[in-house]
Structures are given as structure tokens and as C-alpha cells.
N, C-alpha and C. Protein backbone atom coordinates (compact mmCIF):
# COMPACT_ATOMS: atom_id res chain seq x y z
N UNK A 1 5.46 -17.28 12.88
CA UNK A 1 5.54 -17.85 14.20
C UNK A 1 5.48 -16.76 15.28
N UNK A 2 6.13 -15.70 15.22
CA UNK A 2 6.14 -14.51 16.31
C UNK A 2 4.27 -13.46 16.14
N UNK A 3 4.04 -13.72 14.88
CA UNK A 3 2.04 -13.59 14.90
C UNK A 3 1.37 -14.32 16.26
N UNK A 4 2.25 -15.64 16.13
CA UNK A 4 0.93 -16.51 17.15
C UNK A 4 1.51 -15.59 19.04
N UNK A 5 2.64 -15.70 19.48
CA UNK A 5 3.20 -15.68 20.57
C UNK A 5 3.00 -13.74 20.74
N UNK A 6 3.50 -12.97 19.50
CA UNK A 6 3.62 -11.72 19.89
C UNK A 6 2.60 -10.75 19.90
N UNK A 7 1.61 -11.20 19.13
CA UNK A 7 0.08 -10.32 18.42
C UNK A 7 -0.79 -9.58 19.81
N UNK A 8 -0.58 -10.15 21.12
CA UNK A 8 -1.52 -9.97 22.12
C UNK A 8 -0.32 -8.42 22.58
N UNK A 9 0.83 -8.69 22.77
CA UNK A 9 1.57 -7.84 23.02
C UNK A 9 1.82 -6.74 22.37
N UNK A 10 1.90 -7.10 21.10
CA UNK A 10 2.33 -5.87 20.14
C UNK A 10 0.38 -4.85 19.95
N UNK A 11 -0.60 -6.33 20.34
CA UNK A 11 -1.62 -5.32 20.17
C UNK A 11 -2.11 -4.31 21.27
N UNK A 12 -1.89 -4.25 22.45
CA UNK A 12 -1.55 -3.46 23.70
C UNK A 12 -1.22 -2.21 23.30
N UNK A 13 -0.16 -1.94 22.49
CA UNK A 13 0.23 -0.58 22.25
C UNK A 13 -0.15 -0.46 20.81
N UNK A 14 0.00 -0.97 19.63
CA UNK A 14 -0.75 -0.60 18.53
C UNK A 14 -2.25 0.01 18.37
N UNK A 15 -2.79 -0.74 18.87
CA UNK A 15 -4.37 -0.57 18.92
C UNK A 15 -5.14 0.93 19.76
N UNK A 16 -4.51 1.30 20.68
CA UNK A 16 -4.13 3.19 20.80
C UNK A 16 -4.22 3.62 19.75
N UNK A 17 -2.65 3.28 19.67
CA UNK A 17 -2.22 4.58 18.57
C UNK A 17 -3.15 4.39 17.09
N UNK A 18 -3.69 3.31 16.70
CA UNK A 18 -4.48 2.97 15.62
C UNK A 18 -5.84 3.80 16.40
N UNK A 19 -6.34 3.63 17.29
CA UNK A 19 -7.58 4.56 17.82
C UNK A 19 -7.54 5.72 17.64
N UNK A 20 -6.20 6.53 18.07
CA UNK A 20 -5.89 7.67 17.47
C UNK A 20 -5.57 8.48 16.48
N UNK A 21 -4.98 7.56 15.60
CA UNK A 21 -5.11 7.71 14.21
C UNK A 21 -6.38 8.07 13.32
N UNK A 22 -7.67 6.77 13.61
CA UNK A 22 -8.57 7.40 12.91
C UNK A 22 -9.66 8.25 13.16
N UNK A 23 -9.08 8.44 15.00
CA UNK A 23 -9.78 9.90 15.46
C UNK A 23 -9.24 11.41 14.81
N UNK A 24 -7.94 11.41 14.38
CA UNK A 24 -7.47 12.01 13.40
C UNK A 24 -7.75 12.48 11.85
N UNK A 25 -8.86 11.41 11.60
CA UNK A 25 -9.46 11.20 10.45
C UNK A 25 -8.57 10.13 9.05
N UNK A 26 -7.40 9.93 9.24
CA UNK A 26 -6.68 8.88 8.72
C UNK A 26 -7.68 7.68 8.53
N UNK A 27 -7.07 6.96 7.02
CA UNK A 27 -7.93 5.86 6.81
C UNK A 27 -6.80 4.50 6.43
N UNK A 28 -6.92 3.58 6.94
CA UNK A 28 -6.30 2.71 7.06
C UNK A 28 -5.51 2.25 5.90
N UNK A 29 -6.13 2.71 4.62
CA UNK A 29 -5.12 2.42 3.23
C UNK A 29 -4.29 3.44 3.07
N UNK A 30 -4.62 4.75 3.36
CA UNK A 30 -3.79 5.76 3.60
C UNK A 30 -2.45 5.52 4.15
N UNK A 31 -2.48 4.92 5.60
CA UNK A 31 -1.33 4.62 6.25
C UNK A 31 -0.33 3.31 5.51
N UNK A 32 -1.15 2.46 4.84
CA UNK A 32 -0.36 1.26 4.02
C UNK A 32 0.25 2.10 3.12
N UNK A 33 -0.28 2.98 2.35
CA UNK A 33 0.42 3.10 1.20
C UNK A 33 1.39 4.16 1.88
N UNK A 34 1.35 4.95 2.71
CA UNK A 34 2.21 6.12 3.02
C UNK A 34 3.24 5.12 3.82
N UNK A 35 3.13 4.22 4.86
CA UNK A 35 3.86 3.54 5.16
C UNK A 35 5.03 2.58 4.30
N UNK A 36 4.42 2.00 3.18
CA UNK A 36 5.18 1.57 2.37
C UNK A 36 6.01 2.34 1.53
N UNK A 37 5.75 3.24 0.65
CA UNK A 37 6.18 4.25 -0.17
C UNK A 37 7.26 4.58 0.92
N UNK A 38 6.73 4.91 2.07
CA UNK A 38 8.22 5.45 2.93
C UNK A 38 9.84 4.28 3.49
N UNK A 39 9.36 2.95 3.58
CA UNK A 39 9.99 2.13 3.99
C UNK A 39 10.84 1.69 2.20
N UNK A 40 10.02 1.66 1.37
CA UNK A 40 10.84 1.31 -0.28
C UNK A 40 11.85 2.56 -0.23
N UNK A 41 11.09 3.90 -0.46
CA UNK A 41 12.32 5.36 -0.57
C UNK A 41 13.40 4.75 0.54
N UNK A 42 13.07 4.63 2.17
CA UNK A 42 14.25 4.78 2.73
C UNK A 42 15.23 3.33 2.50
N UNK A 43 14.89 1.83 1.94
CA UNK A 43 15.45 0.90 1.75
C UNK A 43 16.46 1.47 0.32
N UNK A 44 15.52 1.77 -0.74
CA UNK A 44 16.26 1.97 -1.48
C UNK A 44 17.62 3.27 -1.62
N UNK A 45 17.24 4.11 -0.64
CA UNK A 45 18.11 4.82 -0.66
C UNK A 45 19.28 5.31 0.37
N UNK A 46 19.21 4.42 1.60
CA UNK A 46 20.47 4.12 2.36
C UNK A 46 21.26 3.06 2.05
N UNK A 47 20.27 1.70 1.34
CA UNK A 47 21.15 0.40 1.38
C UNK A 47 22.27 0.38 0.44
N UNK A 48 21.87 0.90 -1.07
CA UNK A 48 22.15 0.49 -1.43
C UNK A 48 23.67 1.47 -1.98
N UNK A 49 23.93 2.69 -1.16
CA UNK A 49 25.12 3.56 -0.48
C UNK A 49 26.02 3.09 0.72
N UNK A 50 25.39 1.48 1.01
CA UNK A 50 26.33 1.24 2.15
C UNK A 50 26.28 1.64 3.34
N UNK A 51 25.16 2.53 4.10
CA UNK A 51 24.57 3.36 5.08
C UNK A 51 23.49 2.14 6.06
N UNK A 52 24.20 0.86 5.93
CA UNK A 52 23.46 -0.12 6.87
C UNK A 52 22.73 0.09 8.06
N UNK A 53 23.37 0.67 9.04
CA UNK A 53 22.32 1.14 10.30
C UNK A 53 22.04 2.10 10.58
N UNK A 54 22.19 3.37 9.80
CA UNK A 54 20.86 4.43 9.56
C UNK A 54 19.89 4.06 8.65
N UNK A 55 19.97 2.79 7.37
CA UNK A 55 19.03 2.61 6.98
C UNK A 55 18.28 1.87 7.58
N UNK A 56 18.86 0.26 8.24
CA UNK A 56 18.15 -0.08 9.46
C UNK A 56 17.00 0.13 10.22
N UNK A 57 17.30 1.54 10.70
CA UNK A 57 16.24 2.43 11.77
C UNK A 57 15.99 2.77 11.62
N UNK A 58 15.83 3.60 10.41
CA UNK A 58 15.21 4.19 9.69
C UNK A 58 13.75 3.49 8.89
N UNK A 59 14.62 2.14 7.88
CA UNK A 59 13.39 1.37 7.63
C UNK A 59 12.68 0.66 8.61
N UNK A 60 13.11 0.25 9.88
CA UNK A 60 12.29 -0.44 11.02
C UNK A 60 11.01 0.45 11.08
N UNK A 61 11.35 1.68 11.13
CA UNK A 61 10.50 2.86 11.71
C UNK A 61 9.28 2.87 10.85
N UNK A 62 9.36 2.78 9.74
CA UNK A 62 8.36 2.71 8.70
C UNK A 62 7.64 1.47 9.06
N UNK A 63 8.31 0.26 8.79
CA UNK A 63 7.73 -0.55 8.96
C UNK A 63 6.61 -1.10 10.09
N UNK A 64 6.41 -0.36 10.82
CA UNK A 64 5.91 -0.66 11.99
C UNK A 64 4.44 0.09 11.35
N UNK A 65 4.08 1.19 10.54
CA UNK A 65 3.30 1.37 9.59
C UNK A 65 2.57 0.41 9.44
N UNK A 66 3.06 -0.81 8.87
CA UNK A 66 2.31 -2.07 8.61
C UNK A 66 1.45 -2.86 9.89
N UNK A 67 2.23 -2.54 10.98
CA UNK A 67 1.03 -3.05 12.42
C UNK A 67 -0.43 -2.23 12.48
N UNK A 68 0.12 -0.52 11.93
CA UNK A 68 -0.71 0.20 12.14
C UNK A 68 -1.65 0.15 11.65
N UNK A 69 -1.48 0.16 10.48
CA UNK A 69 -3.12 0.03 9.80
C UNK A 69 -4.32 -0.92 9.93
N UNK A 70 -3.91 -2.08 10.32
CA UNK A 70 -4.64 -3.24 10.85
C UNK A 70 -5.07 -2.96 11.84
N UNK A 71 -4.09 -2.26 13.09
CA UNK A 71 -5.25 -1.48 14.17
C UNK A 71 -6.34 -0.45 14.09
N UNK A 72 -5.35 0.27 13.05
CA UNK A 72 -6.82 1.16 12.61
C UNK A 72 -7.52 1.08 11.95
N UNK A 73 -7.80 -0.45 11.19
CA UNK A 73 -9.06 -1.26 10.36
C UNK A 73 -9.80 -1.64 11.73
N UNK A 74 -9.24 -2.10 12.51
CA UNK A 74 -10.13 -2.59 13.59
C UNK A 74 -10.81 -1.97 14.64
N UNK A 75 -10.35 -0.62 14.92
CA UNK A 75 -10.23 0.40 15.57
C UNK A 75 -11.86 1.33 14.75
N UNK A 76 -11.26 1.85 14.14
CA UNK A 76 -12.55 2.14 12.87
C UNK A 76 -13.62 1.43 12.54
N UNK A 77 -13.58 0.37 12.52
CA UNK A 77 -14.56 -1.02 11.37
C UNK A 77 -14.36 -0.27 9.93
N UNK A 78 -13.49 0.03 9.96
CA UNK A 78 -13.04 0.01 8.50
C UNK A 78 -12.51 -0.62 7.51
N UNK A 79 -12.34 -2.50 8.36
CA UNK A 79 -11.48 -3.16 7.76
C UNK A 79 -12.15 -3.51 6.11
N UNK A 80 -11.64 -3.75 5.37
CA UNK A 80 -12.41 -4.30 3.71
C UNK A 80 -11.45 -5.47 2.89
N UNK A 81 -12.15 -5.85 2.05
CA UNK A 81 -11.37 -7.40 1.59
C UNK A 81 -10.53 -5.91 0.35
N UNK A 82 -10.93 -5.02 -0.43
CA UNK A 82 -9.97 -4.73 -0.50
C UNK A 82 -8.37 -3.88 0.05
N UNK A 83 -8.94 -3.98 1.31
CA UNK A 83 -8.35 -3.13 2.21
C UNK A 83 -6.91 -4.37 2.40
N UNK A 84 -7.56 -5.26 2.20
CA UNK A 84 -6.46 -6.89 2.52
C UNK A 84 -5.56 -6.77 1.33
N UNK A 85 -6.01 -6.93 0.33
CA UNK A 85 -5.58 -7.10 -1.15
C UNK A 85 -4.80 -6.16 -1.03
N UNK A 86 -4.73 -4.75 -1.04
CA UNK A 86 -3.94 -3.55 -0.60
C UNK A 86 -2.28 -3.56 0.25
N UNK A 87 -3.23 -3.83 1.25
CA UNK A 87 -2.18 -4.17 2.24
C UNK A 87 -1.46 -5.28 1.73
N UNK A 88 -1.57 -6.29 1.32
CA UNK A 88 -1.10 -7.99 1.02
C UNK A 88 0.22 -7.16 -0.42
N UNK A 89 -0.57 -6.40 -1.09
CA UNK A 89 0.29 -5.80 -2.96
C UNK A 89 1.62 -5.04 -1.67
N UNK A 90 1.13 -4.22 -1.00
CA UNK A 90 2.03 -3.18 -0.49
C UNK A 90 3.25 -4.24 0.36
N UNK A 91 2.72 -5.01 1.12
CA UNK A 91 3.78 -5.81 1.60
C UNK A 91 4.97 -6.38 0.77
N UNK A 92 4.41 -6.88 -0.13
CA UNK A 92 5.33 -7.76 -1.36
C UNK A 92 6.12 -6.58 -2.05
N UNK A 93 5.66 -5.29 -2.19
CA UNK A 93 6.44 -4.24 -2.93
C UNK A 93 7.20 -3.73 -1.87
N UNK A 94 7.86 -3.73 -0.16
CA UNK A 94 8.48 -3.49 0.94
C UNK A 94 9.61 -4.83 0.63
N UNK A 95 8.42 -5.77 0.41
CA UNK A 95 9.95 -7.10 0.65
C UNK A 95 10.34 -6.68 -0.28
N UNK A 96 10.19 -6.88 -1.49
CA UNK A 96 11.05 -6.44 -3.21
C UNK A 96 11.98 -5.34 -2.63
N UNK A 97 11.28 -4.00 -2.36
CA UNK A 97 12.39 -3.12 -2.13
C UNK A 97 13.82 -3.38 -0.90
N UNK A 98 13.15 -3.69 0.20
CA UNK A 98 14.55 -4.29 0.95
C UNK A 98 15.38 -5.36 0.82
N UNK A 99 14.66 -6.50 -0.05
CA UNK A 99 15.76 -7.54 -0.26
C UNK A 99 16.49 -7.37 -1.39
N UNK A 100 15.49 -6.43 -2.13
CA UNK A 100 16.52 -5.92 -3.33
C UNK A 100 17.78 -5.12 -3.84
N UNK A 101 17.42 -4.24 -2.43
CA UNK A 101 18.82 -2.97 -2.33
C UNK A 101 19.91 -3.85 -1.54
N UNK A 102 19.37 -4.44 -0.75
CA UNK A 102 20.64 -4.91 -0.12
C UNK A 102 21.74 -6.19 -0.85
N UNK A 103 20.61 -6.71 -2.01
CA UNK A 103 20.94 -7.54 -2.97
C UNK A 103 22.11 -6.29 -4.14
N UNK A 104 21.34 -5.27 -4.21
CA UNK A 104 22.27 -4.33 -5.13
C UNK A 104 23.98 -4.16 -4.57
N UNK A 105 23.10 -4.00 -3.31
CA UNK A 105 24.72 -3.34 -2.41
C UNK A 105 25.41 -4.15 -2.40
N UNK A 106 25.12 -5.78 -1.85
CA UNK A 106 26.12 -6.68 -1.76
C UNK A 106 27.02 -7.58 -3.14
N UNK A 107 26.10 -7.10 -3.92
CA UNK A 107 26.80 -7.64 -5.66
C UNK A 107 27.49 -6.09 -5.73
N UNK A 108 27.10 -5.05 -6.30
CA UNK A 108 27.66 -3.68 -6.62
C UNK A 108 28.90 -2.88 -5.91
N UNK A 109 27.83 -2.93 -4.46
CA UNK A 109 28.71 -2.06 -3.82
C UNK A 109 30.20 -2.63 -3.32
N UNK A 110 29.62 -3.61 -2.37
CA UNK A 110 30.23 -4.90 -1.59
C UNK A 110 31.47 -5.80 -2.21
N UNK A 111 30.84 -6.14 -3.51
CA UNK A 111 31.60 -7.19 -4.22
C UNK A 111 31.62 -8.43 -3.54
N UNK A 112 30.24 -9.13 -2.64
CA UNK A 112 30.26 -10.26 -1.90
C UNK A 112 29.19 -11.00 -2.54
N UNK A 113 29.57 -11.72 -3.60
CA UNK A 113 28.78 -12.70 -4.42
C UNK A 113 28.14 -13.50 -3.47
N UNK A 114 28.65 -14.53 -2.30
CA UNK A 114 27.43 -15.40 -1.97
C UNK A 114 26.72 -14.83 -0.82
N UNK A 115 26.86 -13.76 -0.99
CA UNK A 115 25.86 -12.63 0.53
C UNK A 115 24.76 -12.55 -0.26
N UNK A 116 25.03 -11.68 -1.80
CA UNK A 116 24.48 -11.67 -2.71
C UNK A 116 23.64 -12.59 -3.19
N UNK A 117 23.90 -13.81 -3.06
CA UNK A 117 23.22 -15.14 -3.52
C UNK A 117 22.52 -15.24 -2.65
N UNK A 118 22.63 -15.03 -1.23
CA UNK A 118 21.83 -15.63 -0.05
C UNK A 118 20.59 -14.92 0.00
N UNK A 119 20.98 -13.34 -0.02
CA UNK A 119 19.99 -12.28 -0.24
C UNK A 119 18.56 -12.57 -1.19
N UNK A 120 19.54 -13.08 -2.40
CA UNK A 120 18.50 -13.37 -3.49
C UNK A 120 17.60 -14.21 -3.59
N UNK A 121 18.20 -15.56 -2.71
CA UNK A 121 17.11 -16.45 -2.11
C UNK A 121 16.37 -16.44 -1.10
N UNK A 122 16.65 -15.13 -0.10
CA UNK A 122 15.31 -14.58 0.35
C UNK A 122 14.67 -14.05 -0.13
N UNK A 123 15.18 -13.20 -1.11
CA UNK A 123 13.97 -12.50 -1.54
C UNK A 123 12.91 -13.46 -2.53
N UNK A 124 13.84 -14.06 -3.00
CA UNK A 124 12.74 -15.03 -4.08
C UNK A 124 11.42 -15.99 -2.88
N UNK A 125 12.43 -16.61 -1.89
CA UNK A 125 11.21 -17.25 -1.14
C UNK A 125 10.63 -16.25 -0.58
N UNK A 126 10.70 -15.25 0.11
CA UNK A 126 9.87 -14.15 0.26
C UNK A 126 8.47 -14.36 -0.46
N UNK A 127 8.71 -13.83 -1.30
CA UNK A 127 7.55 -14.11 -2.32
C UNK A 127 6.59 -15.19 -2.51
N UNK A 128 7.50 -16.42 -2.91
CA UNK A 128 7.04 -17.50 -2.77
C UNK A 128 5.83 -18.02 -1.60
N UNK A 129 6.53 -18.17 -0.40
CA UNK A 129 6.23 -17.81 1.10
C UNK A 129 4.59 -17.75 0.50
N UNK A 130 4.63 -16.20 0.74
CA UNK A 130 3.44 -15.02 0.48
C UNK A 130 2.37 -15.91 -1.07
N UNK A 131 3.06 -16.38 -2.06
CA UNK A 131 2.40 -16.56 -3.27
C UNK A 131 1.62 -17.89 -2.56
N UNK A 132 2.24 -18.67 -1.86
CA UNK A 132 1.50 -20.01 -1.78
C UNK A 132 0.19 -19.81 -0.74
N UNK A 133 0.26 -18.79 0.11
CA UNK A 133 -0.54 -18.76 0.90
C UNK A 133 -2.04 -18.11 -0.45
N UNK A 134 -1.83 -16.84 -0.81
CA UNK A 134 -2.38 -15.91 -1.58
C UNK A 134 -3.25 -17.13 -2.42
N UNK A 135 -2.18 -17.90 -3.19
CA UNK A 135 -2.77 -19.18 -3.73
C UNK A 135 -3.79 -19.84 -3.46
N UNK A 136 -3.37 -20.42 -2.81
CA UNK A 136 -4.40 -21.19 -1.66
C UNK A 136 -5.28 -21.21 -0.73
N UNK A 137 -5.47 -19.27 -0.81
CA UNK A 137 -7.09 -19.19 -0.35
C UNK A 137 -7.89 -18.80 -0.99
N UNK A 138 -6.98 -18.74 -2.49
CA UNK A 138 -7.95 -18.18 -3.96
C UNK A 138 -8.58 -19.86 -4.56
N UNK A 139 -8.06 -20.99 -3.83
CA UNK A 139 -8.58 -21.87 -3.91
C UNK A 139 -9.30 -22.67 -3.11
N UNK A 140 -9.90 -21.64 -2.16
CA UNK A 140 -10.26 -22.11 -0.55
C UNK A 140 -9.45 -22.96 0.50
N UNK A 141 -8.43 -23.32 0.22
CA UNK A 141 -7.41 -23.82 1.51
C UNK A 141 -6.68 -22.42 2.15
N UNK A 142 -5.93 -23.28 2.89
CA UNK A 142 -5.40 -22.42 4.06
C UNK A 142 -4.12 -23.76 3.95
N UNK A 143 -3.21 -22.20 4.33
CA UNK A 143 -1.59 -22.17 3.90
C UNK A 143 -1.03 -20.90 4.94
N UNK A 144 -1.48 -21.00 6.37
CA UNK A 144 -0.77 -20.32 7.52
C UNK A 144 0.43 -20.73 7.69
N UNK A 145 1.02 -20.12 8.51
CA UNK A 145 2.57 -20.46 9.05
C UNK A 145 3.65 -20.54 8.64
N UNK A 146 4.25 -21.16 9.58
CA UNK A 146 5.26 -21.80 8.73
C UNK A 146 6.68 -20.67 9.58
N UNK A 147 8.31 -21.30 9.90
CA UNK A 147 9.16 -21.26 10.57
C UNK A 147 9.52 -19.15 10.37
N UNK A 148 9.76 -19.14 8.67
CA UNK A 148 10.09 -17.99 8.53
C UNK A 148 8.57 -16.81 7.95
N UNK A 149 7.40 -16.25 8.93
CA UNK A 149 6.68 -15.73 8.14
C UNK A 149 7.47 -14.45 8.07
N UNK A 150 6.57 -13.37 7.30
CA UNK A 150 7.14 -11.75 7.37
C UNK A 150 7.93 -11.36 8.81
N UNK A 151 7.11 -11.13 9.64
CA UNK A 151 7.64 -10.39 10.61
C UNK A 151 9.62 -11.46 11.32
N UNK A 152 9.65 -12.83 10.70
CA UNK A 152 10.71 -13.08 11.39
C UNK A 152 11.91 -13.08 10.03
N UNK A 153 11.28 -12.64 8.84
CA UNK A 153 11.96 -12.30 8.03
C UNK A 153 12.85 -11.14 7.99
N UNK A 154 11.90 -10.10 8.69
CA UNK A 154 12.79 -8.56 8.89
C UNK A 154 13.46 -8.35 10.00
N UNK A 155 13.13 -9.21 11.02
CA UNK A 155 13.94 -9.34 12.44
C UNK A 155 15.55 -9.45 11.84
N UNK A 156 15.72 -11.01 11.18
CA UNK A 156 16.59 -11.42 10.61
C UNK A 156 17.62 -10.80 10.11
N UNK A 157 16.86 -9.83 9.07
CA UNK A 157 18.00 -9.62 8.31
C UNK A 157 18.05 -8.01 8.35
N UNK A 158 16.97 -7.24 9.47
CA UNK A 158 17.34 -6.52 9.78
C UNK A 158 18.26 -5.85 11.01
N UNK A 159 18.49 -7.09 11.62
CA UNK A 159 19.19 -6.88 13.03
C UNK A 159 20.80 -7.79 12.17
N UNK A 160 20.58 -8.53 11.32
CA UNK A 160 21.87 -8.50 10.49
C UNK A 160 22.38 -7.60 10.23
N UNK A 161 21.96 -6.96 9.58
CA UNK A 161 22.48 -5.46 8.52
C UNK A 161 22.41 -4.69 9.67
N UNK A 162 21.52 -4.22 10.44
CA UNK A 162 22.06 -3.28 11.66
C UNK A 162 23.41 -3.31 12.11
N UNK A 163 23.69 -4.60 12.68
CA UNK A 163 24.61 -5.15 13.28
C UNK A 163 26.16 -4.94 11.93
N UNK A 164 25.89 -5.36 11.19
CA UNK A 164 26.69 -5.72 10.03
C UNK A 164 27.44 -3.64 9.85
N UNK A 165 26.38 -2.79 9.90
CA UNK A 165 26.57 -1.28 9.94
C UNK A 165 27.56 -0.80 10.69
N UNK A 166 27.38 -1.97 11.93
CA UNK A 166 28.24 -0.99 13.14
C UNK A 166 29.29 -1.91 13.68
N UNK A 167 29.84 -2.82 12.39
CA UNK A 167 31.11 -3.34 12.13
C UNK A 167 31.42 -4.67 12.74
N UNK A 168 30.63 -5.56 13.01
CA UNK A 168 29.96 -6.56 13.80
C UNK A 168 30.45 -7.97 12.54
N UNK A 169 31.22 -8.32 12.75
CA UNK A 169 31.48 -9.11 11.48
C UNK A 169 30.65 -10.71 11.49
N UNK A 170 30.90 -11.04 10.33
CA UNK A 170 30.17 -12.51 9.74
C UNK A 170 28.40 -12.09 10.53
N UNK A 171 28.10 -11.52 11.19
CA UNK A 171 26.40 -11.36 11.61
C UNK A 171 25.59 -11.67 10.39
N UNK A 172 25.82 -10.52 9.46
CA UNK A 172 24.84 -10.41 8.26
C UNK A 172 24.93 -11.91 7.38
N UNK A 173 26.13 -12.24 7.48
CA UNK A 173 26.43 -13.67 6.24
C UNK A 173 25.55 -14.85 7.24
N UNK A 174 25.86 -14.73 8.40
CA UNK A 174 24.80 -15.72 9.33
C UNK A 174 23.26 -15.40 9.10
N UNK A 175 22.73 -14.40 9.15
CA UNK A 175 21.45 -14.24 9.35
C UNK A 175 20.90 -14.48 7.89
N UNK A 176 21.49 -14.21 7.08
CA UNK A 176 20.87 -14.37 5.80
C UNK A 176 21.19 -15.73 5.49
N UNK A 177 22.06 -16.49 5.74
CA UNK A 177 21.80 -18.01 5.42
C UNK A 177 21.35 -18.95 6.49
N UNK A 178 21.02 -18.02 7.14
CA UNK A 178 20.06 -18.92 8.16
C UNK A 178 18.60 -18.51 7.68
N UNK A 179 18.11 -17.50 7.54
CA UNK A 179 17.60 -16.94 6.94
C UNK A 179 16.70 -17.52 5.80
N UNK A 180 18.05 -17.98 4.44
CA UNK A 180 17.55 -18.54 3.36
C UNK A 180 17.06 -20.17 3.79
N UNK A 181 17.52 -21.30 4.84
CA UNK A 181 17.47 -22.01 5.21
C UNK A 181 16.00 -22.02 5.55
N UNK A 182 15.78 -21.16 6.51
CA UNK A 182 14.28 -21.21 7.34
C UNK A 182 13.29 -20.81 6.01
N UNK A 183 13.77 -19.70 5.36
CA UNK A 183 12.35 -19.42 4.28
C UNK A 183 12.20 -21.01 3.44
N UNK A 184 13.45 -21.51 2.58
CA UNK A 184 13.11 -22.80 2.14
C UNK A 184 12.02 -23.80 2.96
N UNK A 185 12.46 -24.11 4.12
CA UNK A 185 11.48 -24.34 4.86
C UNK A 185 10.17 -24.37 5.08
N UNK A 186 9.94 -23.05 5.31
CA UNK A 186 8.94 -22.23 5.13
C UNK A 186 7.75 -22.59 4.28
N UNK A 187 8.71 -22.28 2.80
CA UNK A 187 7.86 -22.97 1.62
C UNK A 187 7.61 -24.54 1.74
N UNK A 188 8.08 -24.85 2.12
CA UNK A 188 8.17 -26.55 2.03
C UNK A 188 6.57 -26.43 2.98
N UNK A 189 6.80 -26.10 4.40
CA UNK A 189 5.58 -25.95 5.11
C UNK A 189 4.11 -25.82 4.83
N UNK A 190 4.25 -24.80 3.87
CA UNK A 190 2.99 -24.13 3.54
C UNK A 190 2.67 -24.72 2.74
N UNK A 191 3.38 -25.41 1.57
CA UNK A 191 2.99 -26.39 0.51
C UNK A 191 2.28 -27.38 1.01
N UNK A 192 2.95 -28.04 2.40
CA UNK A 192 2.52 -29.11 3.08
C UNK A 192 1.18 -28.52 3.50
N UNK A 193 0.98 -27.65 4.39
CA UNK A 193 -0.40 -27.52 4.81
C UNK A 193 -1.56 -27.66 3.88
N UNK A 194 -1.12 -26.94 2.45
CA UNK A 194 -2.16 -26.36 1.57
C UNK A 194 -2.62 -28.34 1.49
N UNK A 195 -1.60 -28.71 0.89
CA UNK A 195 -2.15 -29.93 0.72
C UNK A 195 -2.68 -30.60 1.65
N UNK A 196 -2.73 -30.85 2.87
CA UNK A 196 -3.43 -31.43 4.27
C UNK A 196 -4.76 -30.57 3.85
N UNK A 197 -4.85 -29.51 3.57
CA UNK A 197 -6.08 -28.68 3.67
C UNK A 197 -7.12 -29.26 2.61
């Protein structure tokens, strides 16, 4: 939902710095995979120590990686269908790694079983989400949208856990079961479209 309303805005300043990038000589899979590899290392290795909002800002920072390269597919004409496929594997291995550490921390570290549970059912619809669309244009439909895509997934539960870092109580247990609520959703949505399609 924040694709349709935010894309004109966020592309204003992306699409620069993506110009500059591959005046640099950078190539747009380059930045996916260096972007990702960096956002999994820093998820997996603040969250799951309990280091909530240095990992936070830390992983935001990476993540923004993922705007980049799409500007600098477009920026370049470098974009490629496997350049999609790429980008699409690298995304799903970012969600795995952040919903997963924080899934570690909150069973391990935490000892908060239904944070833990909530976590886990984002991350599973996460996937899901992502699988039905992937699905369904390997069968020529279209399976857009829908309440919780990526980008309002990491808002969520990263301004949770930010917040949750710097001692902000019940935030994180809200955002993630609001969270798991909207991705259910979500799926329900996209199922619905594929089939209208």
C-alpha cells in the first residue's frame, strides 16, 4: 500500500543517488546482494543479543539498499528478468533473517512465548504474502497488493523494536500483532485477487 502513495516521493531522491551509483560503475545486482548480505549480518547479529535500536538503524540503513538498486536498474537500463528473480531470492533471505533473529531473541533471549508466536506468524506470512504473488505470475495472473506488502512490514516491526530498545513498553507486542493481523489479511487479499485474475 505505501508502493502506490510513496514511490513518486521516495523516487525524487533515490533515482540520484541510483544515477550516481552506476556512474561509479556499480551494477545493480551488486548492490542487492551487498545490500542484503549486510542487512542479514547486521539483523542477525544485534537482534538476537538484545541490542534492539542499534540494530534497528543499523538494519534500516541497509535496507534502503533495496530502493537502490531498482533506481540503478532504471538509471542504467540495466534492469533484467534475472535481475528481478535476484532481487525477489534476496528479499525473502532479509525477511527470513529479521523475522528470524528477533523470533530467536524473543523465545531465547526474552523468554516471551507469544511475542515469539506473533513474530513467527509474520514471518511465515511474510513469505506466504511474497509466494502467492511469485505464484501467480508463474501462472500469468496478477496477485498485487494487499494491506501488509514488504515495505509496511518493516515500518511495523521495525519502529516496534526501535521503540521496544529504548524502553517504550507493550509497542513491540502491538506492532507485531497488529502486524500478524494485517499480513493474514494480506494473504487472504492476494489469494482473492489471483482468483478475480
Amino acid at each position: 500500500m505505501l508502493n502506490i502513495f510513496a514511490r513518486s516521493s521516495v523516487s525524487r531522491w533515490t533515482d540520484p543517488v541510483g544515477a550516481g551509483l552506476v556512474r561509479l560503475g556499480l551494477s545493480p545486482n551488486v548492490v542487492t546482494v551487498l545490500g542484503t548480505s549486510a542487512s542479514v549480518a547486521s539483523a542477525l547479529w544485534f537482534f538476537p543479543r538484545g541490542r534492539l535500536f542499534l540494530g534497528t538503524v543499523v538494519v534500516a540503513v541497509f535496507l534502503l539498499f533495496d530502493v537502490l538498486d531498482g533506481a540503478m536498474a532504471r538509471a542504467g537500463g540495466k534492469a533484467s528478468t534475472f535481475g528481478g528473480v535476484l532481487d525477489a531470492s534476496c528479499d525473502r533471505i532479509a525477511d527470513g533473517a529479521l523475522f528470524g533473529s528477533l523470533v530467536w531473541w524473543a523465545l531465547v533471549v526474552d523468554g516471551d512465548r507469544p511475542l515469539g508466536a506473533g513474530l513467527l506468524l509474520c514471518l511465515v506470512c511474510a513469505q506466504v504474502i511474497s509466494y502467492v504473488k511469485a505464484r501467480a505470475e508463474a501462472n500469468g495472473l496478477r496477485a498485487n497488493g494487499g494491506l501488509a506488502e514488504r515495505a509496511e512490514r518493516f515500518l511495523f516491526v521495525l519502529i516496534g523494536t526501535g521503540l521496544h530498545g529504548l524502553g517504550v513498553p507493550y509497542v513491540l507486542d502491538i506492532a507485531v500483532w497488529a502486524l500478524a493481523v494485517l499480513s493474514i489479511v494480506t494473504v487472504v487479499q492476494r489469494l482473492a485477487i489471483a482468483a478475480r485474475a
